[in-house]
C-alpha atoms as a PDB file:
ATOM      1  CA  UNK A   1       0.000   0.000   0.000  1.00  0.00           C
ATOM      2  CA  UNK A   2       1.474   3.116  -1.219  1.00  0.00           C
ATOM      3  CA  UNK A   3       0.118   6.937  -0.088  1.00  0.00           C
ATOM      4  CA  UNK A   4       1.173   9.759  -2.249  1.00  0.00           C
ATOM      5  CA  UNK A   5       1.467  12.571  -0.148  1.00  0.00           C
ATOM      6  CA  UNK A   6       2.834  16.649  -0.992  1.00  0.00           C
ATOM      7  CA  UNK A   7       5.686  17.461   0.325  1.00  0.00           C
ATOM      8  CA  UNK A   8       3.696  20.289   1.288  1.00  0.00           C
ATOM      9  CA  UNK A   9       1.389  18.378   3.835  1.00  0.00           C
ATOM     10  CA  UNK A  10       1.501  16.596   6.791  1.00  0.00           C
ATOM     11  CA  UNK A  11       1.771  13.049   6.993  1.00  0.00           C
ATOM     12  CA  UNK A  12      -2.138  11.837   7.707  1.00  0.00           C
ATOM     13  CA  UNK A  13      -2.964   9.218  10.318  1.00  0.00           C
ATOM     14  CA  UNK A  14      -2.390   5.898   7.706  1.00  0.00           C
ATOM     15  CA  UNK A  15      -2.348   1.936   8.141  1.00  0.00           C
ATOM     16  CA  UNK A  16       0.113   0.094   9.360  1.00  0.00           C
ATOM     17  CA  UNK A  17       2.817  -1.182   6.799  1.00  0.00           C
ATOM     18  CA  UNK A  18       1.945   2.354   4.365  1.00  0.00           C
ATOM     19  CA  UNK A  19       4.654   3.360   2.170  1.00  0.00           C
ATOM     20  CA  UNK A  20       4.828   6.850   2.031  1.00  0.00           C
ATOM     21  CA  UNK A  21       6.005   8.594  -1.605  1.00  0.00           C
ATOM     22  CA  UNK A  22       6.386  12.229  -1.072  1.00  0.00           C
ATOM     23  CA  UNK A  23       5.035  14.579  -4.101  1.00  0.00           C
ATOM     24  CA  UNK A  24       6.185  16.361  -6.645  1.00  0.00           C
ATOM     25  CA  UNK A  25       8.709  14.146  -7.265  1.00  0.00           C
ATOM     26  CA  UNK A  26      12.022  16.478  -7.819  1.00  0.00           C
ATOM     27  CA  UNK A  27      14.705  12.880  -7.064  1.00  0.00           C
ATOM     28  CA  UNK A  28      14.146   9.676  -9.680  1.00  0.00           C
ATOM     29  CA  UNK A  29      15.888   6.115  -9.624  1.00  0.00           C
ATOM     30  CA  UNK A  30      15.205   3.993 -12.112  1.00  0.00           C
ATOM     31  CA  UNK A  31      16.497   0.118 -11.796  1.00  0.00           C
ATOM     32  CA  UNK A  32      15.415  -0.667 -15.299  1.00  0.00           C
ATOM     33  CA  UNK A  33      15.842   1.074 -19.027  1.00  0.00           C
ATOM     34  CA  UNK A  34      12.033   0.169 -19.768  1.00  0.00           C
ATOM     35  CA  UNK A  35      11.300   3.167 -17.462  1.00  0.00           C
ATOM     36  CA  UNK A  36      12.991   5.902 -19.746  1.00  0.00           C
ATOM     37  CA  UNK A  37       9.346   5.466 -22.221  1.00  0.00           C
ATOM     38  CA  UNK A  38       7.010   7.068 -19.750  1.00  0.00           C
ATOM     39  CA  UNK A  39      10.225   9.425 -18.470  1.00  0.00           C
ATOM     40  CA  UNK A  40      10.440  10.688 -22.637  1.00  0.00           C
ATOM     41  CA  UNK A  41       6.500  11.424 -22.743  1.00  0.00           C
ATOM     42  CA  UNK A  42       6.080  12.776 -19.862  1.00  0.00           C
ATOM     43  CA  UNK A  43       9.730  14.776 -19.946  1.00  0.00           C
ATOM     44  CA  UNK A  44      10.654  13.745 -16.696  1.00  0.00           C
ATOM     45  CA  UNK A  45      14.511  13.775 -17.608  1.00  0.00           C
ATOM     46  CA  UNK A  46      15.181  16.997 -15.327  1.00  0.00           C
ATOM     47  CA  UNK A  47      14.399  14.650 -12.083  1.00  0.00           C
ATOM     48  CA  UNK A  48      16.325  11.680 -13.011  1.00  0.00           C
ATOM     49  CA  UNK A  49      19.405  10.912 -10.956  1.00  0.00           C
ATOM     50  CA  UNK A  50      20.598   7.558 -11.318  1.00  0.00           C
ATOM     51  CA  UNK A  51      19.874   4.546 -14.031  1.00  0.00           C
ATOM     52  CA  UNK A  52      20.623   1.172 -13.522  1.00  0.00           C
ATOM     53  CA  UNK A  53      21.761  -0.907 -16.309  1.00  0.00           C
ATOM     54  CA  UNK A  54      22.443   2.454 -18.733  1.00  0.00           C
ATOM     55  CA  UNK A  55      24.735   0.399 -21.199  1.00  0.00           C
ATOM     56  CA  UNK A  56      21.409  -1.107 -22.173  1.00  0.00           C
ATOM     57  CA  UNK A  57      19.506   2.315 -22.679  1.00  0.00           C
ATOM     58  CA  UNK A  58      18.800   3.556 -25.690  1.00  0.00           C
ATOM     59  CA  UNK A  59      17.785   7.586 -24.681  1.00  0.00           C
ATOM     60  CA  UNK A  60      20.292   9.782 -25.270  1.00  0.00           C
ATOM     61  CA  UNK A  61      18.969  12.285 -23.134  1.00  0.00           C
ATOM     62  CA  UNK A  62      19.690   9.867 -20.319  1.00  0.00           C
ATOM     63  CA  UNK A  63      23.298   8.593 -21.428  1.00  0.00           C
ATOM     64  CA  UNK A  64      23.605  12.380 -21.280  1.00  0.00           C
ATOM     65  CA  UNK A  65      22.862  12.753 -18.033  1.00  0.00           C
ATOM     66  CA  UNK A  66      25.084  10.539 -16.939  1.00  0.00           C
ATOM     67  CA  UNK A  67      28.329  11.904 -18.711  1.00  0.00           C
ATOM     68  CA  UNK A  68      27.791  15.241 -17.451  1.00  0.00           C
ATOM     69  CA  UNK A  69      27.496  13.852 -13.877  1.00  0.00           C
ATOM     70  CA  UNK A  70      23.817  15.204 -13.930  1.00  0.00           C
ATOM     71  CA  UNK A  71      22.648  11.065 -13.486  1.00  0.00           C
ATOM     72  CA  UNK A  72      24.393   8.226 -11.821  1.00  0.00           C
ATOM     73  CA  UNK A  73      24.777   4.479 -13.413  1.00  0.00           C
ATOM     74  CA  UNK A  74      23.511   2.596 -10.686  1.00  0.00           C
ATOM     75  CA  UNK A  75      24.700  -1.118 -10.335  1.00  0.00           C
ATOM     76  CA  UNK A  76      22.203  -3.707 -10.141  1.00  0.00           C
ATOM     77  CA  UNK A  77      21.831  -7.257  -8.620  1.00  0.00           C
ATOM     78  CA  UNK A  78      24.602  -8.096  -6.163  1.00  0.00           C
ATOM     79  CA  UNK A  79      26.994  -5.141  -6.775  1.00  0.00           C
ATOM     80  CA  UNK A  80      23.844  -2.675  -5.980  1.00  0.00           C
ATOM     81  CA  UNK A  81      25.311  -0.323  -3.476  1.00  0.00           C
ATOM     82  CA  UNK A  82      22.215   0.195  -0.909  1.00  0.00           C
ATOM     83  CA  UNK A  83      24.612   3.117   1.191  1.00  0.00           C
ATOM     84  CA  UNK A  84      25.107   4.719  -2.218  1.00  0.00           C
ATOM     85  CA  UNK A  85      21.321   4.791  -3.248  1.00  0.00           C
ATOM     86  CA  UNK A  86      20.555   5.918   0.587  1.00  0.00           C
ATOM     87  CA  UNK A  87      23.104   8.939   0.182  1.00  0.00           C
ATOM     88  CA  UNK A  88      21.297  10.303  -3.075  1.00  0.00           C
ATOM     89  CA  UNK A  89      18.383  10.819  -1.337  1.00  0.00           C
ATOM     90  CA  UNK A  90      15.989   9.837  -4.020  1.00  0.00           C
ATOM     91  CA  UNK A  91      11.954  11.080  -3.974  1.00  0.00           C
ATOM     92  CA  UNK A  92      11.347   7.316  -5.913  1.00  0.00           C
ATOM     93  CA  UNK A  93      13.044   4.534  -6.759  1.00  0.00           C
ATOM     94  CA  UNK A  94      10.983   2.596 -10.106  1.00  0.00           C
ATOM     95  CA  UNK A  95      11.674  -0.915  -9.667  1.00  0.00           C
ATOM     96  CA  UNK A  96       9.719  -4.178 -11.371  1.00  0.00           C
ATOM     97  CA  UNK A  97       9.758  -7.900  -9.489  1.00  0.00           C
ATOM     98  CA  UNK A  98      10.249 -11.150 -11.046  1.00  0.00           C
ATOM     99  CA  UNK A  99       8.428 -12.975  -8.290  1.00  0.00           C
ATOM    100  CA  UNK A 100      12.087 -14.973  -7.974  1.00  0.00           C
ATOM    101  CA  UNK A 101      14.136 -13.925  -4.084  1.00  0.00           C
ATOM    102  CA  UNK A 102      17.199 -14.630  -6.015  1.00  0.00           C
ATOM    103  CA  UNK A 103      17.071 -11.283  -8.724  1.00  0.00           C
ATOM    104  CA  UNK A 104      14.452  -9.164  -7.295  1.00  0.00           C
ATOM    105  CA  UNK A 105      15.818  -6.527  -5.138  1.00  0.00           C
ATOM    106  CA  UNK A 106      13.115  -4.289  -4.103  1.00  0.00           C
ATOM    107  CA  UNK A 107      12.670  -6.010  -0.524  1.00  0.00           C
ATOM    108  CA  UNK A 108      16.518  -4.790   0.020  1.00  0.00           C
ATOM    109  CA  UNK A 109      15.199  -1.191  -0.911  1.00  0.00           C
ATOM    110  CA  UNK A 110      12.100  -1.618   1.563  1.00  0.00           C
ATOM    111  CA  UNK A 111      14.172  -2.477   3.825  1.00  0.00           C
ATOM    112  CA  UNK A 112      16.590   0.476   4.223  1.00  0.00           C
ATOM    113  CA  UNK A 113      13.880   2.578   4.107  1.00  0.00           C
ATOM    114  CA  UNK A 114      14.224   3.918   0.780  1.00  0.00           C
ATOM    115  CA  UNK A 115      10.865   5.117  -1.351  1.00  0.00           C
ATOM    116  CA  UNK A 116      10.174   2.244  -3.758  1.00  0.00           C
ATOM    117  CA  UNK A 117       7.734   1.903  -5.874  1.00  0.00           C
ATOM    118  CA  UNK A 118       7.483  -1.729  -7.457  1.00  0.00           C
ATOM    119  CA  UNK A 119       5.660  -3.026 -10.511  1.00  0.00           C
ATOM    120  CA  UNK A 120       5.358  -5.653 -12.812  1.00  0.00           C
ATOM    121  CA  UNK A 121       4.123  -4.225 -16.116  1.00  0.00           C
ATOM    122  CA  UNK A 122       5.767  -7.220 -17.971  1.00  0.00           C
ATOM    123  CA  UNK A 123       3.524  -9.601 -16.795  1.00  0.00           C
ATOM    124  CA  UNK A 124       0.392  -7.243 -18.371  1.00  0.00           C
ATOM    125  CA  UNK A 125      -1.604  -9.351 -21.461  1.00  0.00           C
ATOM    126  CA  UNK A 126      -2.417  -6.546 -23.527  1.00  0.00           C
ATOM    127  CA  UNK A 127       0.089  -4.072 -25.180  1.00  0.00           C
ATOM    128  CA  UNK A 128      -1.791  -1.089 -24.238  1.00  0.00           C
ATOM    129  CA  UNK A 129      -1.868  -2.357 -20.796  1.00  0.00           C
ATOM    130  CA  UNK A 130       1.782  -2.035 -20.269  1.00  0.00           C
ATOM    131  CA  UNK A 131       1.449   1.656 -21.989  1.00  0.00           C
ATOM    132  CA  UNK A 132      -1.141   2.466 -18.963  1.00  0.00           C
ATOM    133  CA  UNK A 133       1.551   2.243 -16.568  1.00  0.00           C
ATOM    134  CA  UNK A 134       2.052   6.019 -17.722  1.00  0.00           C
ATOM    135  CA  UNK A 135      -0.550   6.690 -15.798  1.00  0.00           C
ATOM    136  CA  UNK A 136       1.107   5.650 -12.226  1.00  0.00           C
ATOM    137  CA  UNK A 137       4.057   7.075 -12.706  1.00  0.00           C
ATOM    138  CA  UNK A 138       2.666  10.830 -13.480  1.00  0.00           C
ATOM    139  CA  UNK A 139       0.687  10.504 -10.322  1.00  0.00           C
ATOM    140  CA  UNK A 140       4.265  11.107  -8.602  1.00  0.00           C
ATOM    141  CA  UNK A 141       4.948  14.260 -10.834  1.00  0.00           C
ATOM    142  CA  UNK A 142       1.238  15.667 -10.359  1.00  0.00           C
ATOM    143  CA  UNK A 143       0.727  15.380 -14.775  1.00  0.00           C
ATOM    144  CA  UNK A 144      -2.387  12.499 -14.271  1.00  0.00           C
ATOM    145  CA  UNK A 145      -3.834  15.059 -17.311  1.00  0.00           C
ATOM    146  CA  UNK A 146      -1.207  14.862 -19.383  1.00  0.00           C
ATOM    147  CA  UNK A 147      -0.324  10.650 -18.586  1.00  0.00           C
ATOM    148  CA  UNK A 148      -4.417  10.456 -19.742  1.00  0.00           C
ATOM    149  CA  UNK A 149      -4.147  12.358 -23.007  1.00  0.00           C
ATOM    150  CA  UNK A 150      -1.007  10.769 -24.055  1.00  0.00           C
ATOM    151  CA  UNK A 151      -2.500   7.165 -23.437  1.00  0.00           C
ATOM    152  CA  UNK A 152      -5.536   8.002 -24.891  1.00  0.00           C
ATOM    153  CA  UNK A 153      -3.906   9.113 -28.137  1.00  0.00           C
ATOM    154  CA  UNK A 154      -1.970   5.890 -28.256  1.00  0.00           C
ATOM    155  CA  UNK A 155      -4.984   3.771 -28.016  1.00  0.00           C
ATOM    156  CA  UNK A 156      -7.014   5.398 -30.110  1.00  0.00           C
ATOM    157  CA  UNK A 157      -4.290   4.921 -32.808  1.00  0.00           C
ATOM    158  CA  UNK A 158      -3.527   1.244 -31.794  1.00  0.00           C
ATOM    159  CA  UNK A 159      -7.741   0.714 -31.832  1.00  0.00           C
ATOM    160  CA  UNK A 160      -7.856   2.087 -35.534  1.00  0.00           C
ATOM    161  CA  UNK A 161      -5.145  -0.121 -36.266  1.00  0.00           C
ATOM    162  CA  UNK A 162      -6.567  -3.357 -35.073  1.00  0.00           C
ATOM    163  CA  UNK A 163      -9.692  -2.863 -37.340  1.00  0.00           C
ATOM    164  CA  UNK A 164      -7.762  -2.961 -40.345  1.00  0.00           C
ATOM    165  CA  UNK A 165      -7.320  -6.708 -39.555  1.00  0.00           C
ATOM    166  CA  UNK A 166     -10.561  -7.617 -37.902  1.00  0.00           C
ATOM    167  CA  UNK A 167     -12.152  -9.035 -40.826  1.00  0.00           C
ATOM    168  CA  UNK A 168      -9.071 -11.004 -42.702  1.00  0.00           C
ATOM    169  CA  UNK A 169      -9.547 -14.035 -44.101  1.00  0.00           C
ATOM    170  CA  UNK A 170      -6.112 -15.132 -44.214  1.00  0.00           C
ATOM    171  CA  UNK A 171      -4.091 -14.779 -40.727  1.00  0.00           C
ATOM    172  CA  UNK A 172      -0.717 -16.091 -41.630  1.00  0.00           C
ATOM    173  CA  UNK A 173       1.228 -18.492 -38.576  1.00  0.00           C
ATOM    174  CA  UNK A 174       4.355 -16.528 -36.885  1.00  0.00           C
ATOM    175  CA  UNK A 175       6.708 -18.567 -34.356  1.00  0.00           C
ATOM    176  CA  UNK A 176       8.870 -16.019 -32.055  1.00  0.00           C
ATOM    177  CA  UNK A 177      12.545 -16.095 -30.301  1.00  0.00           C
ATOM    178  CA  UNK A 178      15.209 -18.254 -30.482  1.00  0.00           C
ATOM    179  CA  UNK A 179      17.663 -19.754 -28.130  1.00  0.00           C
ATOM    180  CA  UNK A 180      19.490 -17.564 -25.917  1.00  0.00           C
ATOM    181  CA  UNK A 181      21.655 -19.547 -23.589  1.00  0.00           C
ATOM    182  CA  UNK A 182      21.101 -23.152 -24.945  1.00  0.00           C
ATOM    183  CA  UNK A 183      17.557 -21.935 -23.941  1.00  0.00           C
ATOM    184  CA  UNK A 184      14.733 -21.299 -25.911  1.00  0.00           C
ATOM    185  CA  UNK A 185      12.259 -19.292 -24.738  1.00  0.00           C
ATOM    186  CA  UNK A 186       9.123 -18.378 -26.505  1.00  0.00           C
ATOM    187  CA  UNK A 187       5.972 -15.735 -25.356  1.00  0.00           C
ATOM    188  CA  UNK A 188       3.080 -17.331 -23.222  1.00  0.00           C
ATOM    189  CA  UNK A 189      -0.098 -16.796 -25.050  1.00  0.00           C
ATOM    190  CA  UNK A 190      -1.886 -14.575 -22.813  1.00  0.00           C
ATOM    191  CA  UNK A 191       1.068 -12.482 -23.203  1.00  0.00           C
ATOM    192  CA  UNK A 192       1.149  -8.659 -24.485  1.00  0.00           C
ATOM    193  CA  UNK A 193       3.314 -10.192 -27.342  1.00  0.00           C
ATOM    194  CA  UNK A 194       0.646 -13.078 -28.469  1.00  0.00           C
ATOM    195  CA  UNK A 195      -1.914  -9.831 -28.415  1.00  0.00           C
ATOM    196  CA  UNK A 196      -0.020  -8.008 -30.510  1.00  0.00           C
ATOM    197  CA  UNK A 197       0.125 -11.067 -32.979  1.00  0.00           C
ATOM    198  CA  UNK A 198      -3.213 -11.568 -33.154  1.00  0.00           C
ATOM    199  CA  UNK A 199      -3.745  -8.068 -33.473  1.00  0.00           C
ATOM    200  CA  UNK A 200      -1.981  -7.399 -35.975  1.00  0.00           C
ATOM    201  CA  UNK A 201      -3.406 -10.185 -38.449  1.00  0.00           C
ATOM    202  CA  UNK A 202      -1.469 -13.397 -37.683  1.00  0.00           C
ATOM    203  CA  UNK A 203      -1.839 -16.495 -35.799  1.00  0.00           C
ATOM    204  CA  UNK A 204       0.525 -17.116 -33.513  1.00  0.00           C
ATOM    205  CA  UNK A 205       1.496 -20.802 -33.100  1.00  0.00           C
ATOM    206  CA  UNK A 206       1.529 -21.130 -29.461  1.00  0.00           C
ATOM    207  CA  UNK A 207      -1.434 -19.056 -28.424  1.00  0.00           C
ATOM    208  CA  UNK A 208      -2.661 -22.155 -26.732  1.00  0.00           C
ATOM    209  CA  UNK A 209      -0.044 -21.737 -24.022  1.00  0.00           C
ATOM    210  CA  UNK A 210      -1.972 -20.485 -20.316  1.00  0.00           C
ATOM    211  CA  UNK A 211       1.410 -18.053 -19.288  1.00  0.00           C
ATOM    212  CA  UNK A 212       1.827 -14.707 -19.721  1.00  0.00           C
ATOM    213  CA  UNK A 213       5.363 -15.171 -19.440  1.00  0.00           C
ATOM    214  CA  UNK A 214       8.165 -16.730 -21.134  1.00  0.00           C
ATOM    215  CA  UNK A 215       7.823 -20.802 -21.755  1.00  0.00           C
ATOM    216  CA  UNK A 216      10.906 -22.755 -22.291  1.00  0.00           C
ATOM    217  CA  UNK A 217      10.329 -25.143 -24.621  1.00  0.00           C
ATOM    218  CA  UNK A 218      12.899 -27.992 -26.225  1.00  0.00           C
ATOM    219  CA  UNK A 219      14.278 -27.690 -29.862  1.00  0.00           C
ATOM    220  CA  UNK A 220      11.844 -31.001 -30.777  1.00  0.00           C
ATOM    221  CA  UNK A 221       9.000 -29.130 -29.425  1.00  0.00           C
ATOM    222  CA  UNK A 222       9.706 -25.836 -31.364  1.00  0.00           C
ATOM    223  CA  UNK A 223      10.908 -27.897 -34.854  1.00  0.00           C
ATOM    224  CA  UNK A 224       7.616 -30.148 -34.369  1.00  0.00           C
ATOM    225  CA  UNK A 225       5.162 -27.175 -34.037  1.00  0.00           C
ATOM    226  CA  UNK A 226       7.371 -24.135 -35.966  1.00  0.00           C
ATOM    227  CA  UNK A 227       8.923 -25.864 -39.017  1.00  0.00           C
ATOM    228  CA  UNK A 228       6.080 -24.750 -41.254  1.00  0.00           C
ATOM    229  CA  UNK A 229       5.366 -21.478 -39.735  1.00  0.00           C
ATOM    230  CA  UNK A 230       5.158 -18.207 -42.431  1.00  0.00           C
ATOM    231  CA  UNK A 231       7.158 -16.104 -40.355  1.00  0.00           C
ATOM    232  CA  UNK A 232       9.966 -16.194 -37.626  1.00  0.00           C
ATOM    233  CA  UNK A 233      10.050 -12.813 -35.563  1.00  0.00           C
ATOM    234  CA  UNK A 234      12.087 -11.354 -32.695  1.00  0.00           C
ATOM    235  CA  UNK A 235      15.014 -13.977 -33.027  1.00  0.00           C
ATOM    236  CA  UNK A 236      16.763 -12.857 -29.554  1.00  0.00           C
ATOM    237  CA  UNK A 237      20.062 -10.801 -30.126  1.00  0.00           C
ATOM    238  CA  UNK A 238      20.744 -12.537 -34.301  1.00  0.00           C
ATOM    239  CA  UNK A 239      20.742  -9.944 -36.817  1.00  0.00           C
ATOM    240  CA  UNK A 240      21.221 -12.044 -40.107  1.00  0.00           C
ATOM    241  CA  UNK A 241      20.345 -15.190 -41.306  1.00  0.00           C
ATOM    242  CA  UNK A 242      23.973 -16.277 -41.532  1.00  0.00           C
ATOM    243  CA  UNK A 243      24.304 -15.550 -37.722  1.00  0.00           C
ATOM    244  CA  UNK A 244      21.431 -17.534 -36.788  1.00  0.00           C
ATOM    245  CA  UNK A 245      22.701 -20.804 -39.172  1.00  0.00           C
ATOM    246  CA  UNK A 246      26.188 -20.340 -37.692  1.00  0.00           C
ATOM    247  CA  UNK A 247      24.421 -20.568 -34.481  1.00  0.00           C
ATOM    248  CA  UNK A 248      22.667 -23.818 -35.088  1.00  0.00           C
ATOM    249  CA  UNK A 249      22.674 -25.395 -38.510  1.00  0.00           C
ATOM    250  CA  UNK A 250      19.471 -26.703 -38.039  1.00  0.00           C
ATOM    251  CA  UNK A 251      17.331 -23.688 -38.487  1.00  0.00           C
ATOM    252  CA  UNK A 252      17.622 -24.119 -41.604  1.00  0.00           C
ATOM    253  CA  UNK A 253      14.767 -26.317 -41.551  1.00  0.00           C
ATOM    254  CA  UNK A 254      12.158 -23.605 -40.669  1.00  0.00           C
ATOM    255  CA  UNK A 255       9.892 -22.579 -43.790  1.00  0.00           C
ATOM    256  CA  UNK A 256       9.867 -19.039 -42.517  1.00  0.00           C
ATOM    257  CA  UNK A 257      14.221 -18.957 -42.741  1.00  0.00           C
ATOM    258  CA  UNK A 258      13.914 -20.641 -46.357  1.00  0.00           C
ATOM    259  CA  UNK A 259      11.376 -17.952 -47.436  1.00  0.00           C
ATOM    260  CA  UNK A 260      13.382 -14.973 -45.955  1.00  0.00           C
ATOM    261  CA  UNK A 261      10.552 -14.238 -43.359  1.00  0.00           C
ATOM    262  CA  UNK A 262      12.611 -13.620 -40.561  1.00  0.00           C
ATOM    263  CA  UNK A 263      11.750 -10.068 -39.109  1.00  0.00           C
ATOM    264  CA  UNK A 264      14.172  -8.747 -35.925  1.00  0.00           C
ATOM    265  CA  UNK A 265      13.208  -5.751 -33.538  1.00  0.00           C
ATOM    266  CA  UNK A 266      16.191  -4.781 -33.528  1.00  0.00           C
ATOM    267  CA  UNK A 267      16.201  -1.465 -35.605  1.00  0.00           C
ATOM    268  CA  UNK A 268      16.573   0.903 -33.521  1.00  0.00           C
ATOM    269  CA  UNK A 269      19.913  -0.820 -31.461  1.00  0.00           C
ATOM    270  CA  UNK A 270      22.264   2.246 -30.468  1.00  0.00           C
ATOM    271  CA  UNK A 271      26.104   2.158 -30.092  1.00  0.00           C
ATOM    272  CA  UNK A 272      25.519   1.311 -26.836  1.00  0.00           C
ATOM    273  CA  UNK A 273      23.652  -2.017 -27.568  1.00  0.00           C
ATOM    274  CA  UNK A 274      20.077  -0.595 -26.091  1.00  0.00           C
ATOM    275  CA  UNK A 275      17.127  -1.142 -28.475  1.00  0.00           C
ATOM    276  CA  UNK A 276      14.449   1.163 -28.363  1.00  0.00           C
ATOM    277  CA  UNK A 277      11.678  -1.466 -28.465  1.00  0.00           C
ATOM    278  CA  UNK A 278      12.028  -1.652 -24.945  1.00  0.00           C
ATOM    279  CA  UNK A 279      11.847   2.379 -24.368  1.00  0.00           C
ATOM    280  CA  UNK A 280       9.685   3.955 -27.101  1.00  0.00           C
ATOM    281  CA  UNK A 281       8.623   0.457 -28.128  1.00  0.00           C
ATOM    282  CA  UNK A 282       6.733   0.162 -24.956  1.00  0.00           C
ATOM    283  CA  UNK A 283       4.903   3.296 -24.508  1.00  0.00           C
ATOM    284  CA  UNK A 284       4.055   3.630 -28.091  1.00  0.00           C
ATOM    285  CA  UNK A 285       2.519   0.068 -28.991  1.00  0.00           C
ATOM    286  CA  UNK A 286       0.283   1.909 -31.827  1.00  0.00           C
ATOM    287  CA  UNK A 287       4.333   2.249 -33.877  1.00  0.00           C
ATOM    288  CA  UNK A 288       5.003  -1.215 -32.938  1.00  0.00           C
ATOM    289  CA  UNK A 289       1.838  -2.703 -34.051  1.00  0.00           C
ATOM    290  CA  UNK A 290       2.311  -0.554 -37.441  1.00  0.00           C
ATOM    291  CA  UNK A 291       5.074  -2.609 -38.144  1.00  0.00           C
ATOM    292  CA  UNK A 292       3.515  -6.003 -37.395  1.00  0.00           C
ATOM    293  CA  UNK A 293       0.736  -5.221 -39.577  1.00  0.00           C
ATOM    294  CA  UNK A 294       3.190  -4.155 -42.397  1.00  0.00           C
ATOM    295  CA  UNK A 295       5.015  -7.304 -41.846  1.00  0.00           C
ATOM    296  CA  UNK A 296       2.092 -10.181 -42.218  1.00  0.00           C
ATOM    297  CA  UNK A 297       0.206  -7.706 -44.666  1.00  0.00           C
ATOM    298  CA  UNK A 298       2.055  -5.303 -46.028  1.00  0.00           C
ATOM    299  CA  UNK A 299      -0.695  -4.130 -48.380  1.00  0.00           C
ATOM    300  CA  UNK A 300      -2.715  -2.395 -45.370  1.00  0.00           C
ATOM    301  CA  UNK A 301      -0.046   0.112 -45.010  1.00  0.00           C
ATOM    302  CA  UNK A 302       1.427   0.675 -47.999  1.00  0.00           C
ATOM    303  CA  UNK A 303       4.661   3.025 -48.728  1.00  0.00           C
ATOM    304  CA  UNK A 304       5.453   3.004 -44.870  1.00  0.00           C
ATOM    305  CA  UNK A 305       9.070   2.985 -43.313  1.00  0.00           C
ATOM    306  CA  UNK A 306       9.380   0.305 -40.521  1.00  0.00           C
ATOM    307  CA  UNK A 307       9.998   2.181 -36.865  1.00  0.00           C
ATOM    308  CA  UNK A 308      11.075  -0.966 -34.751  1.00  0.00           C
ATOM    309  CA  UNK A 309      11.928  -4.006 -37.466  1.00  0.00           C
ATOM    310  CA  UNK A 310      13.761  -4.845 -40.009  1.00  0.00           C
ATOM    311  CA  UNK A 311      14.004  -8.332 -42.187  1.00  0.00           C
ATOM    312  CA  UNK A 312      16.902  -9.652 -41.917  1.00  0.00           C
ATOM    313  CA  UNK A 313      19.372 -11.007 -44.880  1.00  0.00           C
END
């Protein structure tokens, strides 16, 4: 249980086990790059002090930051530094949780007394659902009018999209990911990425799948169920098709691969190695869905530039 309360105010009688989160927020932390979407819209730059994981961010207002020692990089996992984060005094620390002791580090935060706010928009089933999370995070920076009109624009946009595939006859079949660590992990299908599928025209092979999470599956499973699939998107980190063969010969035996269907978020990868699917991507689900749609049927938005993918060659 979280109260917001102005700095201006005094702290109200409240239940036991209340985190208070002072207002206006004028001190940000973020512990994760998929912050810096809402941060962009909402230009929250000015109050942001420290970024975890900043090699992986793709705003260069916030690598910025940090190399005119106006931001912090803040280490993560078990280098994180709780005296450090204590001494910047921070308004809010944005955080997300796993549900797994070993990674998630928020209870460390609670417990030094430090204003964290934790959520879990990865786990959300519906693009536009992860978008909404706008919406919480303005509430710290009193702009709950401006988090509302900028969601609303998105959705109206994503809505009109969607109805341009309602009514398709043909929905071709998409399989998604590859191995990453001998691993291969592919989206649950009540996940925001098996939405996005589906709304953008296609059927996505493992939609049958209760998780809204990643499923590990084995490379039988995936050849049994994939190998006639029309298209192979978001191949993990592989940005040609001569990568992914070099990385296992035996993708060779996907239909998608053979037909060149192999589409990669990946085009919008800085120098520093952060993509901004995970930044822009995620607030603006209306640009992403554009490009799935011009992907499985390219004649619904004709003459367009992709903003997220590219095929790869």
């Amino acid at each position: 249980v979280y109260a917001l309360v102005p700095k201006t105010s005094a702290l109200p009688e409240l239940p036991k086990g209340t985190l208070v989160l002072r207002t206006p927020v004028e001190r940000l932390i973020i512990m994760a790059t998929v912050f810096l979407g809402p941060i962009q819209d909402l230009q929250l730059h000015d109050s942001l002090i420290g970024i975890a994981y900043i090699d992986f961010a793709n705003d260069p207002i916030a690598h910025e930051r940090v190399s005119k020692g106006l931001a912090k990089p803040i280490q993560s996992g078990t280098a994180m530094d709780i005296e450090s984060l204590i001494m910047m005094k921070p308004d809010l620390i944005l955080t997300s949780t796993t549900g797994n002791p070993n990674f998630d580090i928020h209870p460390q935060l609670v417990r030094a007394g430090l204003p964290v706010l934790v959520t879990a928009a990865y786990m959300e089933d519906h693009p536009l659902a992860r978008t909404e999370w706008i919406k919480c995070i303005a509430a710290f920076y009193n702009k709950e009018k401006e988090a509302a009109a900028i969601f609303d624009q998105v959705a109206d946009e994503y809505e009109s999209l969607v109805k341009l595939t309602e009514k398709l006859d043909h929905r071709p079949s998409v399989m998604a990911s590859a191995p990453y660590g001998g691993i291969w992990h592919v989206p649950g299908g009540n996940s925001y990425t098996a939405k996005a599928f589906a709304d953008a025209g296609a059927n996505y092979i493992w939609k049958s799948i209760d998780s809204r999470g990643g499923v590990a599956l084995d490379f039988e499973v995936i050849f049994k169920d994939a190998n006639a699939t029309d298209f192979w998107l978001n191949p993990s980190n592989y940005n040609s098709i001569d990568s992914l063969l070099k990385a296992d010969e035996r993708f060779n035996r996907f239909q998608a691969l053979k037909k060149g269907h192999v589409f990669n978020n990946s085009r919008r990868v800085n120098e520093h190695g952060g993509n901004d699917i995970f930044e822009r991507g995620i607030s603006h689900p209306e640009e992403v869905l554009a490009d799935l749609i011009q992907i499985f049927h390219p004649e619904l938005l004709p003459n367009r530039e992709f903003v997220f993918y590219k095929q790869l060659k």
